[in-house]
Protein backbone atom coordinates (compact mmCIF):
# COMPACT_ATOMS: atom_id res chain seq x y z
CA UNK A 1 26.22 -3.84 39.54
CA UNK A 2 27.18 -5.00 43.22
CA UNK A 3 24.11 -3.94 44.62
CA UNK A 4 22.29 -6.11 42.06
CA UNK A 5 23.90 -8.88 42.42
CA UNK A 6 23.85 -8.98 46.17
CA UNK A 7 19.80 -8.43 45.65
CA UNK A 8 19.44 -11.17 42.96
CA UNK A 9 21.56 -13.30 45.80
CA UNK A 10 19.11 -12.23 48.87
CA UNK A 11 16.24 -12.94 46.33
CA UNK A 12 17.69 -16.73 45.07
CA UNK A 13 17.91 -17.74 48.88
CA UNK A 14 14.94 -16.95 49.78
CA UNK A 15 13.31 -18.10 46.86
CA UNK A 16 15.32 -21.57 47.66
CA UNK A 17 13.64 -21.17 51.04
CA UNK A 18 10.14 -20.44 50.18
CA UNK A 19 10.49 -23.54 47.39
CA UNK A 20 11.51 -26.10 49.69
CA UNK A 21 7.76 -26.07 51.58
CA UNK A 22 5.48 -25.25 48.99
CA UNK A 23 3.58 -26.56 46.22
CA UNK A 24 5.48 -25.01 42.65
CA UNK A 25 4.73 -24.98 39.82
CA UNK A 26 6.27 -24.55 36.07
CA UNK A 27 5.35 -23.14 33.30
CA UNK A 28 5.56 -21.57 29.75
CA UNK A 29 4.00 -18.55 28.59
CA UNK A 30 4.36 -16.50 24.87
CA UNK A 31 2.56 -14.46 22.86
CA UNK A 32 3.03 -10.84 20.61
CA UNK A 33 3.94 -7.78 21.89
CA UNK A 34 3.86 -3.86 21.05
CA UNK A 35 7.32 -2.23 21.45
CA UNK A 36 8.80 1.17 21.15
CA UNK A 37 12.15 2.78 22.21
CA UNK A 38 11.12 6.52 23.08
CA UNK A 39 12.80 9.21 24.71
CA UNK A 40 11.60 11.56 27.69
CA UNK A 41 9.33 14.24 26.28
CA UNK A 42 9.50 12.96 22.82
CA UNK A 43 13.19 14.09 22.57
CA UNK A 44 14.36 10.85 20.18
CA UNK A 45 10.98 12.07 18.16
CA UNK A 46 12.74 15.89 17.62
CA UNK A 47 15.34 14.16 15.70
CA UNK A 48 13.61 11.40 13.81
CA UNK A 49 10.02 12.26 13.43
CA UNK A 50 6.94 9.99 14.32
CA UNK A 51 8.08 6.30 15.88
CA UNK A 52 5.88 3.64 15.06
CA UNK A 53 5.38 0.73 17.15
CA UNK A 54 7.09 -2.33 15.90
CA UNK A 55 5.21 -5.96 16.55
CA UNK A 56 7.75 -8.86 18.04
CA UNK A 57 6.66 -12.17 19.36
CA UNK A 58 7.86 -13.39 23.15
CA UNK A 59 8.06 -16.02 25.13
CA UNK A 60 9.44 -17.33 28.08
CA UNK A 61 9.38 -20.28 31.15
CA UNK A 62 8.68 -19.54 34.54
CA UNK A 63 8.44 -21.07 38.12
CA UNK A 64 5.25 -19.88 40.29
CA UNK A 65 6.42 -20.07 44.25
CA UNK A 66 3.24 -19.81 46.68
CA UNK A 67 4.54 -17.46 49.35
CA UNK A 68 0.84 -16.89 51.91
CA UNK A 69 -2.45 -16.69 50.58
CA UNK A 70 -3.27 -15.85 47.29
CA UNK A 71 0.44 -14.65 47.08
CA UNK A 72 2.99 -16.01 45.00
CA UNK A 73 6.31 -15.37 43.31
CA UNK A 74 6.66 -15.79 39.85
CA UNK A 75 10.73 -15.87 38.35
CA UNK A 76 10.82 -16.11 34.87
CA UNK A 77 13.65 -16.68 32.26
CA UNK A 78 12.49 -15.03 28.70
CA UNK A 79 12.99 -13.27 25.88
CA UNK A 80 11.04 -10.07 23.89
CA UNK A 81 12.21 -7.60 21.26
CA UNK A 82 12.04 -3.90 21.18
CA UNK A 83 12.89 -1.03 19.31
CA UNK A 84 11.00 1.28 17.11
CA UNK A 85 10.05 1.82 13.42
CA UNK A 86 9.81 4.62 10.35
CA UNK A 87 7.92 4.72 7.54
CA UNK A 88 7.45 7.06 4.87
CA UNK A 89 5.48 8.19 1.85
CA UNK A 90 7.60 10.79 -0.15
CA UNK A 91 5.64 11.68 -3.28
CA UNK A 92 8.02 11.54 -6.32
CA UNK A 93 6.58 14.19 -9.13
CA UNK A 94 7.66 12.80 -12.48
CA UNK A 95 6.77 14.56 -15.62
CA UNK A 96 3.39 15.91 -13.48
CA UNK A 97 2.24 12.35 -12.32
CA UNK A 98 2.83 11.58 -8.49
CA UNK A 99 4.14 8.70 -7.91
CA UNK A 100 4.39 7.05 -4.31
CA UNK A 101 7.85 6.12 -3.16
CA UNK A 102 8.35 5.14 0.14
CA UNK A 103 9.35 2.24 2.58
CA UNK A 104 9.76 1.70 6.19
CA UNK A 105 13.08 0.95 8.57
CA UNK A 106 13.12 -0.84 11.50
CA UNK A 107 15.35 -0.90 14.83
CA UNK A 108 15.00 -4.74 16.53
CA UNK A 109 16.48 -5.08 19.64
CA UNK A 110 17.13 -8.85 20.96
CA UNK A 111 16.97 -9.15 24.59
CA UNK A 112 17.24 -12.38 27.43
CA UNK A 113 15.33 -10.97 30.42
CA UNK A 114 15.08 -12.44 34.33
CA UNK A 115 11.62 -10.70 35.03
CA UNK A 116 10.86 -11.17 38.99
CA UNK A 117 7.54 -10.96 39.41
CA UNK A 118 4.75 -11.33 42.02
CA UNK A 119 1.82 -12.45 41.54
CA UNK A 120 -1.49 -11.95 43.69
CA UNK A 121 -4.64 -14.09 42.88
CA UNK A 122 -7.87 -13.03 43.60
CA UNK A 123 -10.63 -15.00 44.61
CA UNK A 124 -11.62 -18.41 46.83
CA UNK A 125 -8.64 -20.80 46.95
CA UNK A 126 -10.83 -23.70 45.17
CA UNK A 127 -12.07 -21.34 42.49
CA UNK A 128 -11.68 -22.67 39.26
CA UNK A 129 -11.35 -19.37 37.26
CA UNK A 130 -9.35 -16.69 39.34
CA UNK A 131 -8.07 -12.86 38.17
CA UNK A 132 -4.72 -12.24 39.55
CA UNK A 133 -2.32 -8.69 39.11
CA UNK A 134 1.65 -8.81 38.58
CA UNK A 135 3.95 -6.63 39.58
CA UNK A 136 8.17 -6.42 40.19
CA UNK A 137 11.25 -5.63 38.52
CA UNK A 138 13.29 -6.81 35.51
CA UNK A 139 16.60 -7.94 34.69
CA UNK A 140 17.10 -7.70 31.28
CA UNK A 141 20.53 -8.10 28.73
CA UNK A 142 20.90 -7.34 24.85
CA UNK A 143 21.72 -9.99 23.07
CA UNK A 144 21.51 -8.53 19.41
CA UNK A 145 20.56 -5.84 17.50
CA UNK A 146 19.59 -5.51 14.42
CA UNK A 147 18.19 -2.82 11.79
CA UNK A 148 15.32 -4.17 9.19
CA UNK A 149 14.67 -2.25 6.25
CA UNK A 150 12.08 -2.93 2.77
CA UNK A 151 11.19 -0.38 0.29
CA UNK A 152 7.60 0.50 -1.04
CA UNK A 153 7.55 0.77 -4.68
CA UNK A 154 5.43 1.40 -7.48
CA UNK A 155 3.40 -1.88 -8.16
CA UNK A 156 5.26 -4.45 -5.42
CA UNK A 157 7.81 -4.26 -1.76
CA UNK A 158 10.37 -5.43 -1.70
CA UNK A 159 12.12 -8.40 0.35
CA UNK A 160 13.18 -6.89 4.07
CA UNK A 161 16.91 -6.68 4.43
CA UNK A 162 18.29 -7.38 7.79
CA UNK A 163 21.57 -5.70 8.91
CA UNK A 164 22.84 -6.43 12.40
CA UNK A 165 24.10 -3.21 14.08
CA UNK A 166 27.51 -3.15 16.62
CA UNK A 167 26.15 -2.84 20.78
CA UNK A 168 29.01 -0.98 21.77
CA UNK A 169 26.65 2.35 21.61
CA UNK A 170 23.68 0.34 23.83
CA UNK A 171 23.71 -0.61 27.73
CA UNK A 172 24.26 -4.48 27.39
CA UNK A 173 22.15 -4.64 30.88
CA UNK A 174 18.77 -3.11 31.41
CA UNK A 175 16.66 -2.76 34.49
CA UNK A 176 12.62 -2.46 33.93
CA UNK A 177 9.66 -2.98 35.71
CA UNK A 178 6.49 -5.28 34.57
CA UNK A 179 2.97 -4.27 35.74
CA UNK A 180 0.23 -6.55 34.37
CA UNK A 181 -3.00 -8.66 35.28
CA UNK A 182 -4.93 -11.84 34.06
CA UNK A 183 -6.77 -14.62 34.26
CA UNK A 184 -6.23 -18.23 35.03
CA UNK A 185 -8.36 -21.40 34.46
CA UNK A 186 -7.97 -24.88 36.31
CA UNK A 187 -7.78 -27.37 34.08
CA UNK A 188 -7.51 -30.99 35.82
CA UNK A 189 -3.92 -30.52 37.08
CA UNK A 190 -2.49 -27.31 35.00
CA UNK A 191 -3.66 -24.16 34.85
CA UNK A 192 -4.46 -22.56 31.54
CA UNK A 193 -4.00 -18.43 31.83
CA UNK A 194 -4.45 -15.23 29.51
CA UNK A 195 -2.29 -12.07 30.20
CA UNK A 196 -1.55 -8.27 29.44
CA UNK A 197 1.50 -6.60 31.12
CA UNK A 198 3.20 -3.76 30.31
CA UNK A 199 6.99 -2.86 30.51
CA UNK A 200 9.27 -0.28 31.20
CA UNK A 201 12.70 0.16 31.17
CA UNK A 202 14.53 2.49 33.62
CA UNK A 203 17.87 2.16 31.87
CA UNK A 204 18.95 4.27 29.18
CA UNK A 205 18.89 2.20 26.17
CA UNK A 206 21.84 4.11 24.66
CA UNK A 207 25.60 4.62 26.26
CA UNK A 208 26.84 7.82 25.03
CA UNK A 209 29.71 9.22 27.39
CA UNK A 210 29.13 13.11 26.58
CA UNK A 211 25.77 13.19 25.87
CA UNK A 212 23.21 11.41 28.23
CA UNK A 213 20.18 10.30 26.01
CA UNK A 214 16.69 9.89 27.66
CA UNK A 215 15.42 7.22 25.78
CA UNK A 216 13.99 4.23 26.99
CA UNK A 217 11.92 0.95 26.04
CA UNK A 218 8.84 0.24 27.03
CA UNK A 219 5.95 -2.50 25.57
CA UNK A 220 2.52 -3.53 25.63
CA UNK A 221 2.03 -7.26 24.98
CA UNK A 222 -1.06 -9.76 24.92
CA UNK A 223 0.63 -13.47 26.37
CA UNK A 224 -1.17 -16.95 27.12
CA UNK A 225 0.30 -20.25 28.85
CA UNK A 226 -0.26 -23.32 30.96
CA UNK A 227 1.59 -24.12 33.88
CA UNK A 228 2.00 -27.83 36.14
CA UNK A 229 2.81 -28.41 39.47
CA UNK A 230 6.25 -30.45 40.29
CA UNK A 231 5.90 -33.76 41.40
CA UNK A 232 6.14 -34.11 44.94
């Protein structure tokens, strides 16, 4: 945790550097994302059978920091969800009729993230309509947990029932990495922009002091957002 913090340190200076001659700009961004905590080699999978993706919204503000060129760094301040889901369809035979039971249960995992991006645009300076790649770690903390669960019966579902689970078993603080690309539109002042980025955490999701369980998040989301320049 030292070395992190002395890195987030180096990076906030310079960053205060960089922002003091250039032209920022601020932004929001959101959107829906595809989530799933997995484990090395399917090894969480051994134990609970096929994970399904869950579907989470996310959103989050941002600065954009031109460093040289089409170069830029991007902080951002957000928040996603991830975890995994199981369904079922057991088959109930009663008096020789089959009759579906089943339901599904779902693992939601709250967290604030401090992505650190950069962010290279392609493309003539005054071109309206420029693709651009990200790329750079992520600082990311679990804020709450919880498990969601609904049953499938016979002719109707029911409500979903949400539980909120005890962190003591999870790593509170995550580190990831975000890969992506997009494409942004000038718009008069702002920029409008479209986005898919994928994430991956490099922390183990659980703390287990005996046992050391590879399982990790990762997520594919879709975002769009609009971003100003500050007033100079």
């Amino acid at each position: 945790m030292k070395t992190v913090r002395i890195s987030l340190a180096i990076v906030l200076m310079a960053v205060v550097s960089i922002a003091a001659n250039a032209q920022v700009s601020i932004g929001v961004r959101g959107g829906a994302s595809l989530s799933k905590t997995t484990g090395t080699g399917g090894f969480i999978e051994n134990f609970t059978g096929n994970l399904n993706y869950i579907v989470s919204g996310n959103g989050g503000v941002f600065l954009q920091i031109p460093i040289a060129g089409g170069l830029s760094f991007r902080p951002e301040l957000a928040y996603k969800q991830s975890g995994a889901g199981i369904s079922s369809d057991n088959l109930l035979n009663l008096i020789g009729v089959n009759i579906p039971l089943g339901g599904s249960i779902k693992q939601r995992l709250t967290y604030i993230q401090a992505p650190l991006l950069f962010q290279y645009d392609f493309g003539y300076e005054d071109s309206p309509v420029k693709p651009y790649v990200i790329l750079g770690p992520s600082f990311n903390y679990l804020a709450d947990g919880k498990i969601v669960s609904r049953a499938d019966l016979i002719l109707f579902r029911t409500q979903p029932t949400r539980t909120s689970i005890g962190l003591g078993m999870f790593n509170r603080f995550e580190v990831g990495g975000v890969g992506g690309a997009g494409l942004s539109f000038e718009v008069g002042n702002a920029k409008l922009f479209v986005e898919g980025r994928y994430e991956r955490g490099f922390t183990r999701v659980y703390d287990t002091p005996v046992v050391q369980v590879p399982v990790y998040n990762q997520s594919f989301s879709v975002l769009a957002g609009f971003s100003i320049p500050l007033g100079r």
